[in-house]
C-alpha atoms as a PDB file:
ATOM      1  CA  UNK A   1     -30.169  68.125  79.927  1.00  0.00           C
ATOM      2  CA  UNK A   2     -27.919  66.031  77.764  1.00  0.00           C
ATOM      3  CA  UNK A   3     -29.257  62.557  79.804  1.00  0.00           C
ATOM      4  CA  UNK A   4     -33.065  63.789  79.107  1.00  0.00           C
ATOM      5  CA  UNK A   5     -31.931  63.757  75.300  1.00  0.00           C
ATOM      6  CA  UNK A   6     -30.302  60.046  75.939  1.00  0.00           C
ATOM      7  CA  UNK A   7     -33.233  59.130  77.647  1.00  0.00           C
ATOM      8  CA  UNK A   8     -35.839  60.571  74.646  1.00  0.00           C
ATOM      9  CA  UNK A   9     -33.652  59.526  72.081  1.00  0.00           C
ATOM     10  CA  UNK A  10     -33.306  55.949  73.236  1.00  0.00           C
ATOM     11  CA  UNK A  11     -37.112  55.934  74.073  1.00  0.00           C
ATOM     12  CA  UNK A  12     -38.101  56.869  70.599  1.00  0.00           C
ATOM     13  CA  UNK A  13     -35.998  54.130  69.453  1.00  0.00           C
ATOM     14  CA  UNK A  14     -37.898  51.544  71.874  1.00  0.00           C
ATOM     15  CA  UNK A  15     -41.632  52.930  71.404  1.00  0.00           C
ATOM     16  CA  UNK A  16     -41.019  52.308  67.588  1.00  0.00           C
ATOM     17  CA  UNK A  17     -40.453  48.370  68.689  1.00  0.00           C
ATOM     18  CA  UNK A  18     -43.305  47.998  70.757  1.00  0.00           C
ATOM     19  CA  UNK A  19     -46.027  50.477  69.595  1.00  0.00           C
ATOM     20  CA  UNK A  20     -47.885  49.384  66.127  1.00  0.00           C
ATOM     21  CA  UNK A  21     -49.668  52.939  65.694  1.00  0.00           C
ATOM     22  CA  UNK A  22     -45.822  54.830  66.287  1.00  0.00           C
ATOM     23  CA  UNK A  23     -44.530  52.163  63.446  1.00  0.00           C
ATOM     24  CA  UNK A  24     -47.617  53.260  61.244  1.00  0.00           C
ATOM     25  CA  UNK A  25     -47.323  56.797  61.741  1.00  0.00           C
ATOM     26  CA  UNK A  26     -43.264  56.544  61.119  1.00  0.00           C
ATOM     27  CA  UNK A  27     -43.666  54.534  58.383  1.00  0.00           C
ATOM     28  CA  UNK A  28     -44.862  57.608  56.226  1.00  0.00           C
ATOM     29  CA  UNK A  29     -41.221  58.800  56.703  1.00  0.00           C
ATOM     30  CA  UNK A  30     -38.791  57.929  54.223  1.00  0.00           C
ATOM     31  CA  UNK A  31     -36.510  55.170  54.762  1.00  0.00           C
ATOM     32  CA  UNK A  32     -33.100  56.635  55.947  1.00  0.00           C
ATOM     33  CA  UNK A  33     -35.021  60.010  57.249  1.00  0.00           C
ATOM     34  CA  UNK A  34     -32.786  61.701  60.184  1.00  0.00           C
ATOM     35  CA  UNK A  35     -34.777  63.436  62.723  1.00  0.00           C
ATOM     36  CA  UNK A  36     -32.591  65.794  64.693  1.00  0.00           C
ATOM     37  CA  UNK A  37     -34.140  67.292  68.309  1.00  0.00           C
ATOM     38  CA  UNK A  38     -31.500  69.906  69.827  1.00  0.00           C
ATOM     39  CA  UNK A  39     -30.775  73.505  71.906  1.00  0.00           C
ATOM     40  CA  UNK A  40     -29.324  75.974  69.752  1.00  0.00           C
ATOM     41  CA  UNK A  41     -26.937  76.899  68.943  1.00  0.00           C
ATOM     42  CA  UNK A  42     -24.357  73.842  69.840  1.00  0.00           C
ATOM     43  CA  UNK A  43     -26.447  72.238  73.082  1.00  0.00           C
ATOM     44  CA  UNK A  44     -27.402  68.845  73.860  1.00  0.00           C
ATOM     45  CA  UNK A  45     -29.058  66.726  70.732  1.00  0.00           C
ATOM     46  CA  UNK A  46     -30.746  63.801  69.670  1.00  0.00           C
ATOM     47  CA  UNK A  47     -30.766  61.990  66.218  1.00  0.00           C
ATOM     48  CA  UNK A  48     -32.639  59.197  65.356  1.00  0.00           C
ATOM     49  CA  UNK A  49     -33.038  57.518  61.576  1.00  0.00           C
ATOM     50  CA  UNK A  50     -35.666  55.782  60.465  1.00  0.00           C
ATOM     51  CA  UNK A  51     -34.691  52.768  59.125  1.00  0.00           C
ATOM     52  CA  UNK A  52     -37.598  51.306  57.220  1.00  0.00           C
ATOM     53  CA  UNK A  53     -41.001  49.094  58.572  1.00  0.00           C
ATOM     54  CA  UNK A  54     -41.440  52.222  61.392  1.00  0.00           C
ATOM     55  CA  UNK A  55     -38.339  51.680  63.054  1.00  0.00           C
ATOM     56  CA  UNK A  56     -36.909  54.108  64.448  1.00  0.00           C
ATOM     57  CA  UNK A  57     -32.819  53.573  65.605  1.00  0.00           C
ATOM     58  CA  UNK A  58     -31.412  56.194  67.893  1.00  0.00           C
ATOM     59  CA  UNK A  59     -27.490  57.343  66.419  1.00  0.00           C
ATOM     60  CA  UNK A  60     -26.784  59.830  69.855  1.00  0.00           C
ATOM     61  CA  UNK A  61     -26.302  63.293  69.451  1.00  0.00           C
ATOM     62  CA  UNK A  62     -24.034  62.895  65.761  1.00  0.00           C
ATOM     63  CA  UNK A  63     -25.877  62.331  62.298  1.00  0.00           C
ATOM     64  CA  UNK A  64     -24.108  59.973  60.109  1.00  0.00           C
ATOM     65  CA  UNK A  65     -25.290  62.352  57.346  1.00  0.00           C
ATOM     66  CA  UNK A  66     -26.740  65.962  57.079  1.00  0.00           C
ATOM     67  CA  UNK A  67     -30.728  65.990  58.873  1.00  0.00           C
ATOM     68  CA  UNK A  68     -33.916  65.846  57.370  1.00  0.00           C
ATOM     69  CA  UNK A  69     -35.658  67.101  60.177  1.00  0.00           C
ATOM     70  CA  UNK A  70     -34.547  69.362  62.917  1.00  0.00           C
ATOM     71  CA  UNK A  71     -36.468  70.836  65.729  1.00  0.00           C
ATOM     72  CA  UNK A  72     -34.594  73.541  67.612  1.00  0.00           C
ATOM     73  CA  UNK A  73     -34.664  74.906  71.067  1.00  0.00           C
ATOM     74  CA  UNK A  74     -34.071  78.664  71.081  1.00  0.00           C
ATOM     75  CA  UNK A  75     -32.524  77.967  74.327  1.00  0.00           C
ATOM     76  CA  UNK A  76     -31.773  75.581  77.316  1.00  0.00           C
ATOM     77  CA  UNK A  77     -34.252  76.346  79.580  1.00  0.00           C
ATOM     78  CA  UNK A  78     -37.566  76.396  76.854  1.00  0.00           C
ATOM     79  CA  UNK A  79     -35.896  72.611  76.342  1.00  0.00           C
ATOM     80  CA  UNK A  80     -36.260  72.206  79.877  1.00  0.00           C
ATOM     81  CA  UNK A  81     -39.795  73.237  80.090  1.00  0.00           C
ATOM     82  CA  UNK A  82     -40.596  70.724  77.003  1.00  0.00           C
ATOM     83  CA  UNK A  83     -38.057  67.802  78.043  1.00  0.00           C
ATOM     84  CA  UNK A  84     -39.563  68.150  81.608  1.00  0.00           C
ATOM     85  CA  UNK A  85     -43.119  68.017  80.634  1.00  0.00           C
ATOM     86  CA  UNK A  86     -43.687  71.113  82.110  1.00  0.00           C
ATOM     87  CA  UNK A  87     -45.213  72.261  78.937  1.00  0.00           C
ATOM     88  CA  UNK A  88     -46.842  71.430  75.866  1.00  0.00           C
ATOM     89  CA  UNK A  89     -44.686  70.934  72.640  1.00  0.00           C
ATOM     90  CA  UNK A  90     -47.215  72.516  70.858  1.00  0.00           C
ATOM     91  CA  UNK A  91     -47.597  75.384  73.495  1.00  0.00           C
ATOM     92  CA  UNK A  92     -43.693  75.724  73.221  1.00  0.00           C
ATOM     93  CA  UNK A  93     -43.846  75.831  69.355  1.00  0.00           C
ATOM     94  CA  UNK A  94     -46.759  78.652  69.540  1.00  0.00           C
ATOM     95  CA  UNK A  95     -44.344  80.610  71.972  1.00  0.00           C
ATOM     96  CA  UNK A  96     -41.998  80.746  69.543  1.00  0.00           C
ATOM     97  CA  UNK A  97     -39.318  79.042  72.126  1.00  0.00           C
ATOM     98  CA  UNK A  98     -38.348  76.644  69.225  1.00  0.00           C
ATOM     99  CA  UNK A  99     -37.779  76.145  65.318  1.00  0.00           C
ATOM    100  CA  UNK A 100     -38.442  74.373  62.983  1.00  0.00           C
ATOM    101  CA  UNK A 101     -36.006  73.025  60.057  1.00  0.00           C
ATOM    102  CA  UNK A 102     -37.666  71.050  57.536  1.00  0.00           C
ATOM    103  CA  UNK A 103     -40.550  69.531  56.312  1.00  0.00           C
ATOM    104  CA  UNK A 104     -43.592  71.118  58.447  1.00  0.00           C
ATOM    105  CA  UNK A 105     -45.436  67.358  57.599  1.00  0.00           C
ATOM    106  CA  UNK A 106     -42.789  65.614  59.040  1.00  0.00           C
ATOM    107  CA  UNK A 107     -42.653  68.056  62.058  1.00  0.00           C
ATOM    108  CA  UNK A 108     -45.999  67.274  63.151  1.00  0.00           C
ATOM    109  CA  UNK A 109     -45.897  64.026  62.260  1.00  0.00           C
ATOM    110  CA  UNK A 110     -42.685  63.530  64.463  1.00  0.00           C
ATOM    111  CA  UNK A 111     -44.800  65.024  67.583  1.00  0.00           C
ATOM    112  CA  UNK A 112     -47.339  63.055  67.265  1.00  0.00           C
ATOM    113  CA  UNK A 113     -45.148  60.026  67.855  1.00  0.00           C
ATOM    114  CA  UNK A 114     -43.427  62.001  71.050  1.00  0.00           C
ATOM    115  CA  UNK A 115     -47.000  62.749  72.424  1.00  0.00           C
ATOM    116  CA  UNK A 116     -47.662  59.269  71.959  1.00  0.00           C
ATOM    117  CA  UNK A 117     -44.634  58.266  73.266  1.00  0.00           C
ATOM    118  CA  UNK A 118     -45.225  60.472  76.478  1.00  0.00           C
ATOM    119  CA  UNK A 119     -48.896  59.339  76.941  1.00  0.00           C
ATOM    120  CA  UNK A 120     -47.119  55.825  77.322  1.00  0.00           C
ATOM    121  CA  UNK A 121     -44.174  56.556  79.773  1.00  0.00           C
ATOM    122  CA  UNK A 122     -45.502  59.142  81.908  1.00  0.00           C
ATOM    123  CA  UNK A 123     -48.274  59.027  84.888  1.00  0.00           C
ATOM    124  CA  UNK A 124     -51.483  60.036  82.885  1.00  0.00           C
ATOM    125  CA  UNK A 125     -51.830  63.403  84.838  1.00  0.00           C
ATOM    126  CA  UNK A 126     -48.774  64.333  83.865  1.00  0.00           C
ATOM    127  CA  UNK A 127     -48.911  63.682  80.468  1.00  0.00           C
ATOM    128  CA  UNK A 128     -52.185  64.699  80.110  1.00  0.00           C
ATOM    129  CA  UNK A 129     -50.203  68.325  80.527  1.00  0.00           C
ATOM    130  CA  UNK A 130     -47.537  66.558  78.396  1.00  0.00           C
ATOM    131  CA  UNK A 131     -49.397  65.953  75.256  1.00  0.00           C
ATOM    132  CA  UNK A 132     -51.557  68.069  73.051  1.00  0.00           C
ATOM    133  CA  UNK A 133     -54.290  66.112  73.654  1.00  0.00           C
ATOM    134  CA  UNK A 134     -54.434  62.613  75.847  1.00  0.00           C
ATOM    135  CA  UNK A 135     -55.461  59.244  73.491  1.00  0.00           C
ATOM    136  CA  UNK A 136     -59.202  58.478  74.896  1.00  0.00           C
ATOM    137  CA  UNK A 137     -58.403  54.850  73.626  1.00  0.00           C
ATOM    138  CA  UNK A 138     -55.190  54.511  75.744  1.00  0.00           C
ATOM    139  CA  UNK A 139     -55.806  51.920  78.484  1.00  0.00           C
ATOM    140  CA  UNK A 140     -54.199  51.017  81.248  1.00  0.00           C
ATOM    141  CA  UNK A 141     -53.503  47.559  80.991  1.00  0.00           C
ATOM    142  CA  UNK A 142     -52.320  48.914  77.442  1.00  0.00           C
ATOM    143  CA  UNK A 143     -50.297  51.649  79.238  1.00  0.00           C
ATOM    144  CA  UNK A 144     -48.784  50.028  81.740  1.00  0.00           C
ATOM    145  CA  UNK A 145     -47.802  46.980  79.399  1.00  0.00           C
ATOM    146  CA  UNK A 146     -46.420  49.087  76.616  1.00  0.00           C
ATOM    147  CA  UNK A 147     -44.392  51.836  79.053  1.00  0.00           C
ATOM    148  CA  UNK A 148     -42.931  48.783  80.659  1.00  0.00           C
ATOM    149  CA  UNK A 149     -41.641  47.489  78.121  1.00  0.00           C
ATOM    150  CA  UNK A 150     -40.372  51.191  76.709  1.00  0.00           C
ATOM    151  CA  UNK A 151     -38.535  51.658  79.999  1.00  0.00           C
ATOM    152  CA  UNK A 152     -36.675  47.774  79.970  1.00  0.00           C
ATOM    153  CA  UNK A 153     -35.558  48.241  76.743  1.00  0.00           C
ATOM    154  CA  UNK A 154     -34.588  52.175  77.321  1.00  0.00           C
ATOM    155  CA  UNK A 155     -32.458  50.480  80.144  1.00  0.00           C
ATOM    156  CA  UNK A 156     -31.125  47.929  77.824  1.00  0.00           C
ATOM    157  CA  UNK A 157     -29.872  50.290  75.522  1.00  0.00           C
ATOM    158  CA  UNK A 158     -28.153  52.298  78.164  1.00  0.00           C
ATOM    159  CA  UNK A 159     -26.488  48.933  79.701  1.00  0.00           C
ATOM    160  CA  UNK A 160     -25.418  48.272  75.864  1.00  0.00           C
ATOM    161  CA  UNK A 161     -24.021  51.327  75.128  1.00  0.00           C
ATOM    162  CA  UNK A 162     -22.006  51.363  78.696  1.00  0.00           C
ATOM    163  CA  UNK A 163     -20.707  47.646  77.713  1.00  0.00           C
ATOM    164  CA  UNK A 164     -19.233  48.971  74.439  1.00  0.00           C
END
């Protein structure tokens, strides 16, 4: 579980380089905003800031300051069903498998980029049970361009990281 919140994390952080839409729908957050994804009460986590011009920069699983944002798995296995894209985010919300800590705005505004962000990297039957609802304007020269990229710099970051 704690590698699917590496991999998301690190993905978020990549999507927010290549994607103009994800930069204009992060750019609404407030420059130093910490977005928190985690399993309650002390499981695996993900932070990411965002760091100004939609950029998004993935910190790991500690905050360099107290969260603006927190989405919370009520436990390991509804994180499983969400981080495996076995089920909706939305569907997982309206199950009450997960909480919310924060600005609801930001909340939905933050899944928006994940479903985006999923639409890219995943086969599009699979995300198309993924997302709340599939982009009709997502190509696939688009698609297979932009999750390409997404993955080689994913894999950059994790080659970084292990240099370090």
């Amino acid at each position: 579980m704690e590698l699917m919140f590496q991999v998301m994390g690190r993905a978020l952080q990549a999507i927010s380089e290549v994607d103009e839409q994800t930069r204009n729908e992060t750019r609404a957050l407030p420059e130093g905003f910490l977005f928190e994804m985690q399993v309650m009460p002390n499981g695996p986590k993900l932070i990411v800031e965002h760091t100004g011009d939609g950029k998004l920069h993935f910190h790991g699983d500690s905050a360099p300051r107290p969260v603006d944002l927190s989405i919370q798995f009520k436990h390991m296995a509804h994180a499983f069903l969400v981080l495996s894209f076995q089920e909706k985010t939305s569907v997982a919300f309206a199950n009450d498998r997960m909480l919310v800590d924060g600005d609801v705005s930001y909340a939905v505004r933050m899944t928006r980029v994940l479903n985006r962000l999923e639409s890219f990297i995943l086969p599009k039957l699979v995300a198309q049970r993924a997302v709340k609802e599939y982009p009709a304007n997502l190509h696939l020269p688009e698609k297979l361009i932009s999750g390409a990229r997404i993955y080689l710099k994913v894999a950059t970051n994790f080659v970084e990281t292990v240099r370090a």
